[in-house]
Structures are given as C-alpha cells and as structure tokens.
PDB file of N, CA and C in Angstrom:
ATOM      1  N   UNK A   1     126.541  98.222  94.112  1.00  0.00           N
ATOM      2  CA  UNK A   1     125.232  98.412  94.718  1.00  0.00           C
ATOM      3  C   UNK A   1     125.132  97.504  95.944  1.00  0.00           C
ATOM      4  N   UNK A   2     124.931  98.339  97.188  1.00  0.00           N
ATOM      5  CA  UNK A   2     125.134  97.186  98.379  1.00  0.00           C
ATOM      6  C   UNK A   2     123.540  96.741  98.418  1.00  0.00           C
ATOM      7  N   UNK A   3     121.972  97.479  97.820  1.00  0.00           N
ATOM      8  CA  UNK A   3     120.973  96.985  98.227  1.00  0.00           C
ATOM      9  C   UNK A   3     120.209  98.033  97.339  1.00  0.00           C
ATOM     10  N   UNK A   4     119.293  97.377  96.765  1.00  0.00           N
ATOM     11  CA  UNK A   4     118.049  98.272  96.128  1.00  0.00           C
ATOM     12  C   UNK A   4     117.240  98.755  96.944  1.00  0.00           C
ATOM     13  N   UNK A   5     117.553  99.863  97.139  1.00  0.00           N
ATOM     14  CA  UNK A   5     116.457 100.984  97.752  1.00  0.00           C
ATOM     15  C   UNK A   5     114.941 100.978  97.231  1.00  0.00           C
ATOM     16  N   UNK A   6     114.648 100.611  96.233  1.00  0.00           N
ATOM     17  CA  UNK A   6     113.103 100.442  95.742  1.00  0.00           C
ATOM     18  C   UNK A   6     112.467  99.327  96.435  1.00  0.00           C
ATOM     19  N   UNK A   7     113.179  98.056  96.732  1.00  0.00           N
ATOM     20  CA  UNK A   7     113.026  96.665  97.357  1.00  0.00           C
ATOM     21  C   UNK A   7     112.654  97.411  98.718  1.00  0.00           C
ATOM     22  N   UNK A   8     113.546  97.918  99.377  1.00  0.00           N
ATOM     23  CA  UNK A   8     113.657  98.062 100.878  1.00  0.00           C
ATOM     24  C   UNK A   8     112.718  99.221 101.137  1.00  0.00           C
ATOM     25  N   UNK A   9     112.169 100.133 100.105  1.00  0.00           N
ATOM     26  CA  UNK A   9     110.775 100.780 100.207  1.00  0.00           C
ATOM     27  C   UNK A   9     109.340  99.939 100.602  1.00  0.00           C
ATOM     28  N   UNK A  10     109.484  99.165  99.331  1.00  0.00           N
ATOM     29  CA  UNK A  10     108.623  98.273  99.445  1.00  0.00           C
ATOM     30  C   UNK A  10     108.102  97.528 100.576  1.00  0.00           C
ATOM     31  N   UNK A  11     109.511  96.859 100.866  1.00  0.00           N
ATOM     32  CA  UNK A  11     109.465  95.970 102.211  1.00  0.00           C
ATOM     33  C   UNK A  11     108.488  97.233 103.261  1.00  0.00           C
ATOM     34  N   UNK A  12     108.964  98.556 103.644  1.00  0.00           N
ATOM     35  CA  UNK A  12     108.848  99.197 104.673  1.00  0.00           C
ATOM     36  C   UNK A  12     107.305  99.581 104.464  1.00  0.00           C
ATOM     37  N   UNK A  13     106.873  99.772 102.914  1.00  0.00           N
ATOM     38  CA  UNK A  13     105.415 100.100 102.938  1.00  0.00           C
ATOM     39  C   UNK A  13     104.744  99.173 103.576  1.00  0.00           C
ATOM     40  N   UNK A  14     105.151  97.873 103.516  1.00  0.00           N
ATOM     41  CA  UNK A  14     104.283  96.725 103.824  1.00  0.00           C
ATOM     42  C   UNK A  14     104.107  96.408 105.743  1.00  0.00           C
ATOM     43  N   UNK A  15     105.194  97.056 105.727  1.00  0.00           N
ATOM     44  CA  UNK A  15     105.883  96.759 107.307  1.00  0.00           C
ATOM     45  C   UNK A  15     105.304  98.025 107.891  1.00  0.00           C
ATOM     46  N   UNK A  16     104.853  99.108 107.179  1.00  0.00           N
ATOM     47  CA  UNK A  16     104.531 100.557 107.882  1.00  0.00           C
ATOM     48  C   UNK A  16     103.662  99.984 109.141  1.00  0.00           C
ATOM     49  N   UNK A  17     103.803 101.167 110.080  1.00  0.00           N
ATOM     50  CA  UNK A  17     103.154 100.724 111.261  1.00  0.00           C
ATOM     51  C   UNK A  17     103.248  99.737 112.181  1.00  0.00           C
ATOM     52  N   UNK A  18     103.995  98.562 112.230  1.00  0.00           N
ATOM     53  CA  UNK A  18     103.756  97.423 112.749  1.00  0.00           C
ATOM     54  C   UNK A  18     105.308  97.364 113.356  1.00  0.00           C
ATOM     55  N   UNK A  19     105.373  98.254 114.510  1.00  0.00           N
ATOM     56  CA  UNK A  19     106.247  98.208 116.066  1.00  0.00           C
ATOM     57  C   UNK A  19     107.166  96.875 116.227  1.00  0.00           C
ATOM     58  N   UNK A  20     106.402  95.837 115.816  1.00  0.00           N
ATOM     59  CA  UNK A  20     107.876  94.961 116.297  1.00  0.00           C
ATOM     60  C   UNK A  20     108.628  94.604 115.105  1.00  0.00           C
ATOM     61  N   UNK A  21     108.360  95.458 114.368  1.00  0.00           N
ATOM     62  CA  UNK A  21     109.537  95.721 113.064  1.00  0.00           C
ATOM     63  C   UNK A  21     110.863  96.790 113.272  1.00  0.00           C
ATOM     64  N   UNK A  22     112.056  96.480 112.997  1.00  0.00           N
ATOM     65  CA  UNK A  22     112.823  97.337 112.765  1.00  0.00           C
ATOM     66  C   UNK A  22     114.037  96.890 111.811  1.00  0.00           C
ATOM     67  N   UNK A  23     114.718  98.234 111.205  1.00  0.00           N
ATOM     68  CA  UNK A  23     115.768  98.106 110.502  1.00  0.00           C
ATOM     69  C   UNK A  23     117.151  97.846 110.955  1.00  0.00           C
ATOM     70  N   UNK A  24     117.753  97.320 110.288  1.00  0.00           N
ATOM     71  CA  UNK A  24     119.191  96.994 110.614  1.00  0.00           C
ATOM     72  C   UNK A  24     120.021  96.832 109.729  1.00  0.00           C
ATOM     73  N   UNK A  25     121.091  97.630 109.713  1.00  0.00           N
ATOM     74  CA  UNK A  25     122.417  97.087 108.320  1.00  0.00           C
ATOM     75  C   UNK A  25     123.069  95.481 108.782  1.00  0.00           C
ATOM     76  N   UNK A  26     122.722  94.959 107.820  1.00  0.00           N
ATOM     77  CA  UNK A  26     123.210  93.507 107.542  1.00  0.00           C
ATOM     78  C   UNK A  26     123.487  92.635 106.394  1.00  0.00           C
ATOM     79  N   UNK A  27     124.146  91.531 106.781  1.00  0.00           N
ATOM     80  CA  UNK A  27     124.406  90.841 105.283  1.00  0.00           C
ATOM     81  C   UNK A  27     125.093  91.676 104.422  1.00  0.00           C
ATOM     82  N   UNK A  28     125.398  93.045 104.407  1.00  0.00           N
ATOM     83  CA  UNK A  28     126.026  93.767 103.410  1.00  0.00           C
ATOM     84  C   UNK A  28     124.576  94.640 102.602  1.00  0.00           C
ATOM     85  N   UNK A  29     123.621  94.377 103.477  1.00  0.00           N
ATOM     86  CA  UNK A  29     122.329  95.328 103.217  1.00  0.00           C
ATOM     87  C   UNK A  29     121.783  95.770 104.218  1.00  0.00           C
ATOM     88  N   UNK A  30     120.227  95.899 103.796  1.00  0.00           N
ATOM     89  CA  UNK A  30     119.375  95.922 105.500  1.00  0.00           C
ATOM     90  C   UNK A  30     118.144  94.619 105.492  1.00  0.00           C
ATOM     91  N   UNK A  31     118.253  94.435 106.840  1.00  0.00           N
ATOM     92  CA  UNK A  31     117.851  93.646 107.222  1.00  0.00           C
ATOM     93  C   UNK A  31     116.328  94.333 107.555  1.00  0.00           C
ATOM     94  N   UNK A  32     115.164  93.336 107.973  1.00  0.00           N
ATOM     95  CA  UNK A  32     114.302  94.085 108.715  1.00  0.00           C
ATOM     96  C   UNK A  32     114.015  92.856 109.982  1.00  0.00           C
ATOM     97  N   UNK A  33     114.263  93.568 111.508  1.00  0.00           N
ATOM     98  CA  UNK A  33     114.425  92.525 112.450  1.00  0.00           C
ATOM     99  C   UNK A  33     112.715  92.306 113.306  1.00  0.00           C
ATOM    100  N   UNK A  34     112.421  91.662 113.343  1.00  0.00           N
ATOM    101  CA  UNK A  34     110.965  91.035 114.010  1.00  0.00           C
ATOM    102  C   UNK A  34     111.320  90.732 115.544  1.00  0.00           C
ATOM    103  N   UNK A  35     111.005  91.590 116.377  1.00  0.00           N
ATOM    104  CA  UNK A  35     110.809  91.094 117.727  1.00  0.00           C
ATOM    105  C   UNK A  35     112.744  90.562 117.805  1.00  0.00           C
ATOM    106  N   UNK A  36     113.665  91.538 116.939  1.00  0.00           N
ATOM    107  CA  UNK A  36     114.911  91.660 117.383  1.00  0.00           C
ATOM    108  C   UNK A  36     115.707  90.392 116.509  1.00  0.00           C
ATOM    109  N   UNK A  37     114.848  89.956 115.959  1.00  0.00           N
ATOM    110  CA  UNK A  37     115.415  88.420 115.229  1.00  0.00           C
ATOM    111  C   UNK A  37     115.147  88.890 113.798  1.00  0.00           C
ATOM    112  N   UNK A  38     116.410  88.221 112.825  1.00  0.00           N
ATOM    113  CA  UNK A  38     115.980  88.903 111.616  1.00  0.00           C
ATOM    114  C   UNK A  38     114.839  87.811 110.778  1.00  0.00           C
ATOM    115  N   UNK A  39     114.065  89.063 109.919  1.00  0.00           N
ATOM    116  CA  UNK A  39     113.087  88.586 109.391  1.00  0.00           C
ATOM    117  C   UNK A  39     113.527  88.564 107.817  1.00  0.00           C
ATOM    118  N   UNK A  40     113.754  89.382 107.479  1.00  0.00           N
ATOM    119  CA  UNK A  40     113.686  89.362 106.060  1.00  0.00           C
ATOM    120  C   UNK A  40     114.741  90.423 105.670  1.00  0.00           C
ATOM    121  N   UNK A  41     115.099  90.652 104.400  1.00  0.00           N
ATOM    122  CA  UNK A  41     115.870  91.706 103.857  1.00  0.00           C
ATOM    123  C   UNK A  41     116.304  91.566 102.661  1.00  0.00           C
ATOM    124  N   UNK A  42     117.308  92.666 102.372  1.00  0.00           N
ATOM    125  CA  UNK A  42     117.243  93.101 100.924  1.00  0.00           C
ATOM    126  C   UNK A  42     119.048  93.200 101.237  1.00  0.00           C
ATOM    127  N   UNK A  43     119.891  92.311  99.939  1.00  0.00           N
ATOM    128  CA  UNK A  43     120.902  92.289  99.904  1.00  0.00           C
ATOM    129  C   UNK A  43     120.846  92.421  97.906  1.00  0.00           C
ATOM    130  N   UNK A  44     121.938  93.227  97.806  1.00  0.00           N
ATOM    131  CA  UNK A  44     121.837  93.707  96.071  1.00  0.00           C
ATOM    132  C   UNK A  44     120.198  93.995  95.729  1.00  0.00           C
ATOM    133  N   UNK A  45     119.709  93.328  94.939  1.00  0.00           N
ATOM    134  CA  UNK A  45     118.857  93.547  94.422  1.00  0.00           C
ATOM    135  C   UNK A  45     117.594  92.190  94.791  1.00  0.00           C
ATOM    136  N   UNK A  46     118.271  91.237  95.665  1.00  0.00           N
ATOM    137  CA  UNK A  46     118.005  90.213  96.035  1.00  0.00           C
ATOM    138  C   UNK A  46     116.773  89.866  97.586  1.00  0.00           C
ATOM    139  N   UNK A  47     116.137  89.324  97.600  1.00  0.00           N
ATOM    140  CA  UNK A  47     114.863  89.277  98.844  1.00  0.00           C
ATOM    141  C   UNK A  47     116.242  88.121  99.724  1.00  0.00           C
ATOM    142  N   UNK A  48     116.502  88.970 101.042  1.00  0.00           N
ATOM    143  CA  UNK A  48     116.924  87.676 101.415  1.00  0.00           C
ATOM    144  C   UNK A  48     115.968  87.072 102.957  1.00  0.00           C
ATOM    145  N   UNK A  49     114.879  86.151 102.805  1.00  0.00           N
ATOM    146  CA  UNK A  49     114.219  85.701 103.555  1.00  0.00           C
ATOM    147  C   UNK A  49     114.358  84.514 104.566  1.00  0.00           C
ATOM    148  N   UNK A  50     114.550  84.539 105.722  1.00  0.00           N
ATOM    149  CA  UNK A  50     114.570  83.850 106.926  1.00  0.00           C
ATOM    150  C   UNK A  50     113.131  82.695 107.009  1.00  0.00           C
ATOM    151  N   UNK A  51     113.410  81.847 106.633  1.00  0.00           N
ATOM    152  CA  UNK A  51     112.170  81.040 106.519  1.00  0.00           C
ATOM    153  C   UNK A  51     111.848  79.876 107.634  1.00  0.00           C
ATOM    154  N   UNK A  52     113.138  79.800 108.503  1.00  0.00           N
ATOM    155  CA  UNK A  52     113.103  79.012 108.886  1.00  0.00           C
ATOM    156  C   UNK A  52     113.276  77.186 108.643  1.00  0.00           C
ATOM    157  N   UNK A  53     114.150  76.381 109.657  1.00  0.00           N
ATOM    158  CA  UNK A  53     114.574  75.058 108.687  1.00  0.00           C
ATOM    159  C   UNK A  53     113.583  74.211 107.990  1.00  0.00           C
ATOM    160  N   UNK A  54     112.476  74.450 108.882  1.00  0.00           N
ATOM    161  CA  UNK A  54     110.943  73.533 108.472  1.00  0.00           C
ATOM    162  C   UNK A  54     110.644  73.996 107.303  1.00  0.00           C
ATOM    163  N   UNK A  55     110.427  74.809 106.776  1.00  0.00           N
ATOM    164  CA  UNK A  55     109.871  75.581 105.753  1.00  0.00           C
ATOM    165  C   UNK A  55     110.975  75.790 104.249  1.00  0.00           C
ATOM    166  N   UNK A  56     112.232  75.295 104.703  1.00  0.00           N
ATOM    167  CA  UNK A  56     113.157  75.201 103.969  1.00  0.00           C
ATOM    168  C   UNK A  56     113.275  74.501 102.429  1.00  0.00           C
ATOM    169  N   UNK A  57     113.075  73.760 102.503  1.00  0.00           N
ATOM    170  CA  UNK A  57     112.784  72.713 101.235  1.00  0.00           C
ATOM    171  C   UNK A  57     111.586  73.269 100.708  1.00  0.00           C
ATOM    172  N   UNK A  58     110.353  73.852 101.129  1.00  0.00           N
ATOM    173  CA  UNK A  58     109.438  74.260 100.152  1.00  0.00           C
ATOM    174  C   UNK A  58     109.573  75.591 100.236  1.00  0.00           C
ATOM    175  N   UNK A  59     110.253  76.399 100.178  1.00  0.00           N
ATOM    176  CA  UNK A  59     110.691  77.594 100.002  1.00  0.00           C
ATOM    177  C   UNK A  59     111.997  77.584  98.945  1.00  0.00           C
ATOM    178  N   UNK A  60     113.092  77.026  99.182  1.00  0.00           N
ATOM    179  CA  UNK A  60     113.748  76.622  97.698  1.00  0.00           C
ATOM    180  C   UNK A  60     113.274  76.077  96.699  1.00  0.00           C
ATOM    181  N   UNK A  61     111.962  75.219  96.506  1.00  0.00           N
ATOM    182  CA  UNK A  61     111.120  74.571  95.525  1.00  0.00           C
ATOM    183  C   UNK A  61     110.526  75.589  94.758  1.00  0.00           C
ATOM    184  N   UNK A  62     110.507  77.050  95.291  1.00  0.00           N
ATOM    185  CA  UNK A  62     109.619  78.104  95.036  1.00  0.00           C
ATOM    186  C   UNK A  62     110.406  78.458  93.548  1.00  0.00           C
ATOM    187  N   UNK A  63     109.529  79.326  92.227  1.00  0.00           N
ATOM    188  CA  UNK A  63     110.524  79.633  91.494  1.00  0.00           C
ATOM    189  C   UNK A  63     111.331  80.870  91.779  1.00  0.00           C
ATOM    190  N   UNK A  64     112.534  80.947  91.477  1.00  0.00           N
ATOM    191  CA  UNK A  64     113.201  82.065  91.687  1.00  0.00           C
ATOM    192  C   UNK A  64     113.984  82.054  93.248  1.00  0.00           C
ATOM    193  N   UNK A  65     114.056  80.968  93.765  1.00  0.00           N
ATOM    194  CA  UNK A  65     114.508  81.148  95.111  1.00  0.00           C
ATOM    195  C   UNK A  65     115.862  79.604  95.008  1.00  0.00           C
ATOM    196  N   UNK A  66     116.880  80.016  96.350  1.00  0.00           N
ATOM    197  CA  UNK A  66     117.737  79.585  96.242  1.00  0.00           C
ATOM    198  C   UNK A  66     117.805  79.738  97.665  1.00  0.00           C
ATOM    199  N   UNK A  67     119.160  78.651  97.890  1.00  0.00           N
ATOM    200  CA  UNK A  67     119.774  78.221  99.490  1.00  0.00           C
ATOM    201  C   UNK A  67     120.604  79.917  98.821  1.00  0.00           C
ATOM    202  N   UNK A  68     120.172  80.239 100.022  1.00  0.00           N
ATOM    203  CA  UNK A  68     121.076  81.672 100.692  1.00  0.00           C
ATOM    204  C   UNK A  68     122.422  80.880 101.577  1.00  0.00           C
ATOM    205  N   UNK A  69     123.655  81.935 100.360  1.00  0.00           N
ATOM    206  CA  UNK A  69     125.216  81.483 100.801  1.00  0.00           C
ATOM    207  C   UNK A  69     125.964  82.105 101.109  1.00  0.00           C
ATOM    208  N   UNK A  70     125.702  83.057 101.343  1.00  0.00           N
ATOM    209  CA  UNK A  70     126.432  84.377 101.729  1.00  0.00           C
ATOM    210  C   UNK A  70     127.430  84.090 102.520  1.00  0.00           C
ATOM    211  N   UNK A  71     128.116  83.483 103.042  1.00  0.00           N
ATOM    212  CA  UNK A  71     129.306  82.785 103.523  1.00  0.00           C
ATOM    213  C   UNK A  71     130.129  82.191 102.798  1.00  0.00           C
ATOM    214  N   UNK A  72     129.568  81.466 101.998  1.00  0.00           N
ATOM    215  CA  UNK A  72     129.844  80.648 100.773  1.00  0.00           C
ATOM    216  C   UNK A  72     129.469  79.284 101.181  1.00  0.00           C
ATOM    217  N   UNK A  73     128.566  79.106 101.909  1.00  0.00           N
ATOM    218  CA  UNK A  73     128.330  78.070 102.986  1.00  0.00           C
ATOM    219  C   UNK A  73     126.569  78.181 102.527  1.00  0.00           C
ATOM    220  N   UNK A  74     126.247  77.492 102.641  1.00  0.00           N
ATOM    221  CA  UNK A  74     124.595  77.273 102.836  1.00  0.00           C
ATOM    222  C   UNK A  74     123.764  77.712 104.208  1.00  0.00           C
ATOM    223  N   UNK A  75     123.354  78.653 104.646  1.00  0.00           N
ATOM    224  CA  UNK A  75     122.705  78.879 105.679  1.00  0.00           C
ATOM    225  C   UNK A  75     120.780  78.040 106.050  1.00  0.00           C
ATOM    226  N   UNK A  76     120.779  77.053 106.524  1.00  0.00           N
ATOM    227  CA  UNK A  76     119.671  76.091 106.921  1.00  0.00           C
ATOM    228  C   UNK A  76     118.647  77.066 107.114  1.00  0.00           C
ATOM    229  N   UNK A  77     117.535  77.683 106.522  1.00  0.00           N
ATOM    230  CA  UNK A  77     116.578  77.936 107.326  1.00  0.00           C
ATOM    231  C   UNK A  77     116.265  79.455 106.230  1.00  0.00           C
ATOM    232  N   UNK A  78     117.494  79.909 105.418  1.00  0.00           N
ATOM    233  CA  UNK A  78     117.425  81.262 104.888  1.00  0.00           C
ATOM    234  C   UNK A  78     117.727  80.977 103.236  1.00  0.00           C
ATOM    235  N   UNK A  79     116.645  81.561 102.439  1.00  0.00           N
ATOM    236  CA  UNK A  79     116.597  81.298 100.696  1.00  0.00           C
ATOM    237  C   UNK A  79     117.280  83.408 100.613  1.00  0.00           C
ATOM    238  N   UNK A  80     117.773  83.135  99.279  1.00  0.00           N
ATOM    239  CA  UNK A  80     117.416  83.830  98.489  1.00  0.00           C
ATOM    240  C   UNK A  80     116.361  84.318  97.362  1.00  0.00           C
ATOM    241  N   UNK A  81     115.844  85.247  97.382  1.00  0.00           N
ATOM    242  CA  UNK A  81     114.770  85.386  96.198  1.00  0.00           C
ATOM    243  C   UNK A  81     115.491  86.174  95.058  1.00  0.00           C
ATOM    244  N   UNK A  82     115.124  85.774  94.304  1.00  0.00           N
ATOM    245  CA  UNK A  82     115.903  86.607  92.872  1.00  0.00           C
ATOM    246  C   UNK A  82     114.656  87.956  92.730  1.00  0.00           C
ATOM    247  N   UNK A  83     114.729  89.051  91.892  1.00  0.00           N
ATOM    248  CA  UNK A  83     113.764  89.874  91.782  1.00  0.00           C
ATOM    249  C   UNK A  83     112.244  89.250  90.431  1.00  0.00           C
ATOM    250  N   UNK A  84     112.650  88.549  90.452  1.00  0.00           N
ATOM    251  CA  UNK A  84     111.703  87.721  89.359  1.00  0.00           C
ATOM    252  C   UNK A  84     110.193  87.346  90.532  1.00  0.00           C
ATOM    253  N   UNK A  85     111.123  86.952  91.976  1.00  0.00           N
ATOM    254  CA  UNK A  85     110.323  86.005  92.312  1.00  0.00           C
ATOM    255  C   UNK A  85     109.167  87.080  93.254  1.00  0.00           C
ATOM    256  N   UNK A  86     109.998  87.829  93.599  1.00  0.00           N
ATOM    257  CA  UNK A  86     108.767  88.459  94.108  1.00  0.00           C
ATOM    258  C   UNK A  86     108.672  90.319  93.702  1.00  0.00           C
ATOM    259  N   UNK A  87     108.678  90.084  92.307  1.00  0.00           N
ATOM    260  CA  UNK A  87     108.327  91.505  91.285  1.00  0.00           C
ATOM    261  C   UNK A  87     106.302  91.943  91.730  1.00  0.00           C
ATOM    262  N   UNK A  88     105.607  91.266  91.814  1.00  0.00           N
ATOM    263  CA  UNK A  88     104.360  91.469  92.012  1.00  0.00           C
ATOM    264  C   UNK A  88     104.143  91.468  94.012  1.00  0.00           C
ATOM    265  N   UNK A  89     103.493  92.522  93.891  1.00  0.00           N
ATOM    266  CA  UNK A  89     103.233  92.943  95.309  1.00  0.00           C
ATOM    267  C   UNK A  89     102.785  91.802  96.299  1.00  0.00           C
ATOM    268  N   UNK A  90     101.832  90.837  95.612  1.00  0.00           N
ATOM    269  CA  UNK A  90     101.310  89.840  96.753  1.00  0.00           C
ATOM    270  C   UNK A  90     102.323  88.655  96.736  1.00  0.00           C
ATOM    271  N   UNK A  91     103.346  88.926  95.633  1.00  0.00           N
ATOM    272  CA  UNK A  91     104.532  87.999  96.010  1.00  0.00           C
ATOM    273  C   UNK A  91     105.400  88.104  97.299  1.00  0.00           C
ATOM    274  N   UNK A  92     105.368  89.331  96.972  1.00  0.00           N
ATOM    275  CA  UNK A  92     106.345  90.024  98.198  1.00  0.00           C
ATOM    276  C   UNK A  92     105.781  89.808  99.498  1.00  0.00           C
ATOM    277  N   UNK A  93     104.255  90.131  99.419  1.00  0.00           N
ATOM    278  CA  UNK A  93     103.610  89.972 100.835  1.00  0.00           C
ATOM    279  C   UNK A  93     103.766  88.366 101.587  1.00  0.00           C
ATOM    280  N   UNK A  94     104.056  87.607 100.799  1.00  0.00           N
ATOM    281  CA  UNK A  94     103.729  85.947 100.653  1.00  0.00           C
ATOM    282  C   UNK A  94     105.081  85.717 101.200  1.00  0.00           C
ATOM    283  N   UNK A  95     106.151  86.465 100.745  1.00  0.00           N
ATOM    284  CA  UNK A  95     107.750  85.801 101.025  1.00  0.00           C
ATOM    285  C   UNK A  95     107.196  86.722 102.193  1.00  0.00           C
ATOM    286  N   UNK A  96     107.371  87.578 102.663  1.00  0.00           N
ATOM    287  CA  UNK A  96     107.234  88.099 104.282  1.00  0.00           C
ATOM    288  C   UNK A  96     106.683  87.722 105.031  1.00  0.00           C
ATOM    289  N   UNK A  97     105.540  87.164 104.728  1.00  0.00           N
ATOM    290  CA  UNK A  97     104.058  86.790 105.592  1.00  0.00           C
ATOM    291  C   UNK A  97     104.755  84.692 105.911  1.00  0.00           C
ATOM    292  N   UNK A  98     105.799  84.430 105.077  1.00  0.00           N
ATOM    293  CA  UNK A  98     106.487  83.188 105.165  1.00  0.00           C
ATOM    294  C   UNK A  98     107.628  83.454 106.190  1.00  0.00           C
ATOM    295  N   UNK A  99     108.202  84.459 106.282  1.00  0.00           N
ATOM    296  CA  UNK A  99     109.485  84.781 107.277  1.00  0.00           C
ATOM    297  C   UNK A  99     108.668  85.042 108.887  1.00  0.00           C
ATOM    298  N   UNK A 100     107.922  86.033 108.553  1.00  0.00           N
ATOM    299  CA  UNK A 100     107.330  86.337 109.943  1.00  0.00           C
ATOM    300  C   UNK A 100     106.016  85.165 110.842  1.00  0.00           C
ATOM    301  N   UNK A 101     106.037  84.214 109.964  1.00  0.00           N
ATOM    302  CA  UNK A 101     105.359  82.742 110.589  1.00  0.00           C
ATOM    303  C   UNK A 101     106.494  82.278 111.638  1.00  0.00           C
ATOM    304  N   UNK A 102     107.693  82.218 110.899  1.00  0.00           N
ATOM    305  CA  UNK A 102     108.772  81.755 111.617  1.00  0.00           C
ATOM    306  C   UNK A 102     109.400  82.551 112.986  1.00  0.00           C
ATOM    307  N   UNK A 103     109.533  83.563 112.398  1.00  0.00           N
ATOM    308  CA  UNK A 103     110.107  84.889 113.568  1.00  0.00           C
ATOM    309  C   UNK A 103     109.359  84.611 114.207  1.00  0.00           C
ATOM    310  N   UNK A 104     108.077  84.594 114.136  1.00  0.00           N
ATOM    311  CA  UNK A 104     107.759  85.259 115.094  1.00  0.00           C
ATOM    312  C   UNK A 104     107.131  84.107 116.098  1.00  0.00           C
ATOM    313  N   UNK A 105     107.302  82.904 115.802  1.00  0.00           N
ATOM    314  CA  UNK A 105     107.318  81.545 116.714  1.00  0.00           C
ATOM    315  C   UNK A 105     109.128  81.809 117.904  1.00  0.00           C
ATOM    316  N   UNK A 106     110.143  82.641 117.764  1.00  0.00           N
ATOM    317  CA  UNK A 106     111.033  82.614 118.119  1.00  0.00           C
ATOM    318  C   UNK A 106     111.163  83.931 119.235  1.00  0.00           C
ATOM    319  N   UNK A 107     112.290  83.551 120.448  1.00  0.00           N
ATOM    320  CA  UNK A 107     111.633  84.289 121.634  1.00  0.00           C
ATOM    321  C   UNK A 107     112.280  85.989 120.934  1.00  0.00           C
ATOM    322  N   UNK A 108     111.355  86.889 121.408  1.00  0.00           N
ATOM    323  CA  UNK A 108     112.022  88.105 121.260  1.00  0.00           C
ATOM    324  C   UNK A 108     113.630  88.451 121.804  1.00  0.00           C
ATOM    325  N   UNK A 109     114.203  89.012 121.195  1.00  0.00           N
ATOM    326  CA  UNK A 109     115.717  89.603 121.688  1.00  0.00           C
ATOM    327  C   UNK A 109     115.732  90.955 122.316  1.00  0.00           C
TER     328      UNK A 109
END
C-alpha cells in the first residue's frame, strides 16, 4: 500500500476549494503542496505533516506523532502522525491548520 486513499480524500475534502493547494506524488505517496511548498500528506496509512522547526518539539509531544524518517535520518521540521492521531475530523483539521501556519509564512515556489 503506497498511501490510503480514504486519508487523502479526507485531506482534499478539507482542502476543497482553496487554489493555493495542490497535489503531488511524494515521499512514496501524495503530498498536498501550499503555495508550491509541501504542506502535508499521506504516506501508507500515515499523516505526514510539515510543521516546521519551531513547532517541532510540540508537535512530537503530540500523542501519536513521531520525528518523520523517511530517509532513515530525522527530517527537522516534519512529524509523522500515526492514524490514531488524527482518526477524528477536527484532529485532522488541527494537524493541517498546524502545517499551513508554517507554509504558508514561506515564499511561494
């Protein structure tokens, strides 16, 4: 399974309408890119969220979230969410509405 299609629904209901959103295959899923910079996405079954380095430490403190390693390396600034963490809708809105604080402080591409 390269990405849960129910996740990446989700994501897009939330994202419907709102232009400086777009999709992208990444990470070995899809990504969704903010003003060309990635924001958030869905790898396996997994939220993988761009949080930025500031926001880093209280975003891994979160339950269900982890340093995103997809390298096998620690990436500064990007958690993983397990599906635990954001199973309820205003979870989900909360991990996005946390990525796109960041994006969207960053210049468009």
């Amino acid at each position: 399974m390269a990405y849960d299609e129910g996740v990446v629904q989700r994501i897009r209901e939330i994202l419907e309408g709102r232009d400086e959103f777009a999709e992208k295959k990444m990470f070995g899923g899809i990504a969704f890119m903010h003003n060309g910079n990635m924001c958030v996405g869905v790898n396996k079954d997994r939220l993988m969220a761009r949080v930025g380095p500031e926001a880093h430490a209280e975003a891994i403190a979160r339950p269900h979230a982890r340093e995103m390693d997809f390298t096998g390396r620690a990436m500064k600034g990007f958690v993983y969410v397990d599906p635990e963490g954001f199973a309820q809708e205003n979870d989900l809105i909360d991990w996005i509405a946390l990525c796109e604080r960041f994006t969207g402080s960053l210049p468009a591409k």
